[in-house]
Protein backbone atom coordinates (compact mmCIF):
# COMPACT_ATOMS: atom_id res chain seq x y z
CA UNK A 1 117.18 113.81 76.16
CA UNK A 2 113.44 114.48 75.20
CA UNK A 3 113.39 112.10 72.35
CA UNK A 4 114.46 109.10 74.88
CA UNK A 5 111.59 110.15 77.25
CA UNK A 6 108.53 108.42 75.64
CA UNK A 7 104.82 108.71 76.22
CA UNK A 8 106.13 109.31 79.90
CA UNK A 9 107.90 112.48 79.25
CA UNK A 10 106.74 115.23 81.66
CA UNK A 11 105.74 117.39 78.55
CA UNK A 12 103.46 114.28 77.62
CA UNK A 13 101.98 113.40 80.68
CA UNK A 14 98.79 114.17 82.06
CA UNK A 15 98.83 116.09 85.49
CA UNK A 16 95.84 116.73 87.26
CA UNK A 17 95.13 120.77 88.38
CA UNK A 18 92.43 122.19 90.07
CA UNK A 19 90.45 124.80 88.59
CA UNK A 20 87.82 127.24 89.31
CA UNK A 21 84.24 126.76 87.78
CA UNK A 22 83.69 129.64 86.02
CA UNK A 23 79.73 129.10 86.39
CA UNK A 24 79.72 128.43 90.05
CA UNK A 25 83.15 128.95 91.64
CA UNK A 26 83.77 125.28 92.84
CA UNK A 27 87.00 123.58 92.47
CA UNK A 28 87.05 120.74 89.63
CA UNK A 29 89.86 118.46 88.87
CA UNK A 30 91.14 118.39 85.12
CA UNK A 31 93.79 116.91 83.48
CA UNK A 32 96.20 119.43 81.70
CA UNK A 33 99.44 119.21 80.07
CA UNK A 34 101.60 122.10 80.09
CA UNK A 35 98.99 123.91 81.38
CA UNK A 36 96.40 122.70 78.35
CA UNK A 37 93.04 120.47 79.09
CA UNK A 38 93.64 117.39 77.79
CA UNK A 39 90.14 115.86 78.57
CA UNK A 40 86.67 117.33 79.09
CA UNK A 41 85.72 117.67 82.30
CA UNK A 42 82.43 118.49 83.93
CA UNK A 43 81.82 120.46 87.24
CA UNK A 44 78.45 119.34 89.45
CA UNK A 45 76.57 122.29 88.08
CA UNK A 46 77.07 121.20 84.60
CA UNK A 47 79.43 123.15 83.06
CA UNK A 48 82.08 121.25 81.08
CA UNK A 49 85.80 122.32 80.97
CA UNK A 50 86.23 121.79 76.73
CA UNK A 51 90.14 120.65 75.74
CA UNK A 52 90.12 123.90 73.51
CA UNK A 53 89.39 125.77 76.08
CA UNK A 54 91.49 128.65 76.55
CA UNK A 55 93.54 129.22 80.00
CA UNK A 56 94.60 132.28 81.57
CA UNK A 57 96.53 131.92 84.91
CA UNK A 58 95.23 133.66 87.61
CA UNK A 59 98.12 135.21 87.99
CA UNK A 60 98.30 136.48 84.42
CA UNK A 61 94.57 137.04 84.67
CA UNK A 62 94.79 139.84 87.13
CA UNK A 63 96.99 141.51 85.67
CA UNK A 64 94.34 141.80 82.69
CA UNK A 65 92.13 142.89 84.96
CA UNK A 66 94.75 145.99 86.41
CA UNK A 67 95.46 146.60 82.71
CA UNK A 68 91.52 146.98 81.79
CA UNK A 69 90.47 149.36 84.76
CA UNK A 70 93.19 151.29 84.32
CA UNK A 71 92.04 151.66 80.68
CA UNK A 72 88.75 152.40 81.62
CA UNK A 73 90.12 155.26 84.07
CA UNK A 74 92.44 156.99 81.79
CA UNK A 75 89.53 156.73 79.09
C-alpha cells in the first residue's frame, strides 16, 4: 500500500519534533522524518541542527550513558 501513498506517505512527510539544544538546553522545533532532520534548523544561541546530524533518542541515549559508567567502574 506504500507505493499508492505518494509524497504524502507518513514515511515521506515532514513532522515537526522538539529537540534539546545541545549548546544551551532550549527546546527548538525541527522537522524530521522517521526520526531524521530533514532541514537545518537554528536555535537562538546560534547553533544549527545540520540534516546529517546524527540522533540518539533520549531514551537510547541513557542507556549509553549506564553502559559507559559502568565501563568506567568495572575498569
Amino acid at each position: 500500500m506504500s507505493i499508492l501513498e505518494g509524497c504524502r506517505g507518513p514515511h515521506k512527510t515532514p513532522i515537526p519534533e522538539e529537540r534539546r539544544c545541545p549548546a544551551c538546553g532550549e527546546e527548538v522545533e525541527v522537522f524530521t522524518v522517521r526520526g531524521r532532520i530533514v532541514a537545518e534548523s537554528v536555535c537562538e544561541c546560534g547553533y544549527v541542527f545540520n540534516e546529517k546530524e546524527p540522533y540518539v533518542s533520549p531514551g537510547l541515549q541513557k542507556i549509553f550513558d549506564e553502559a559507559k559508567k559502568r565501563a568506567e567502574e568495572d575498569g
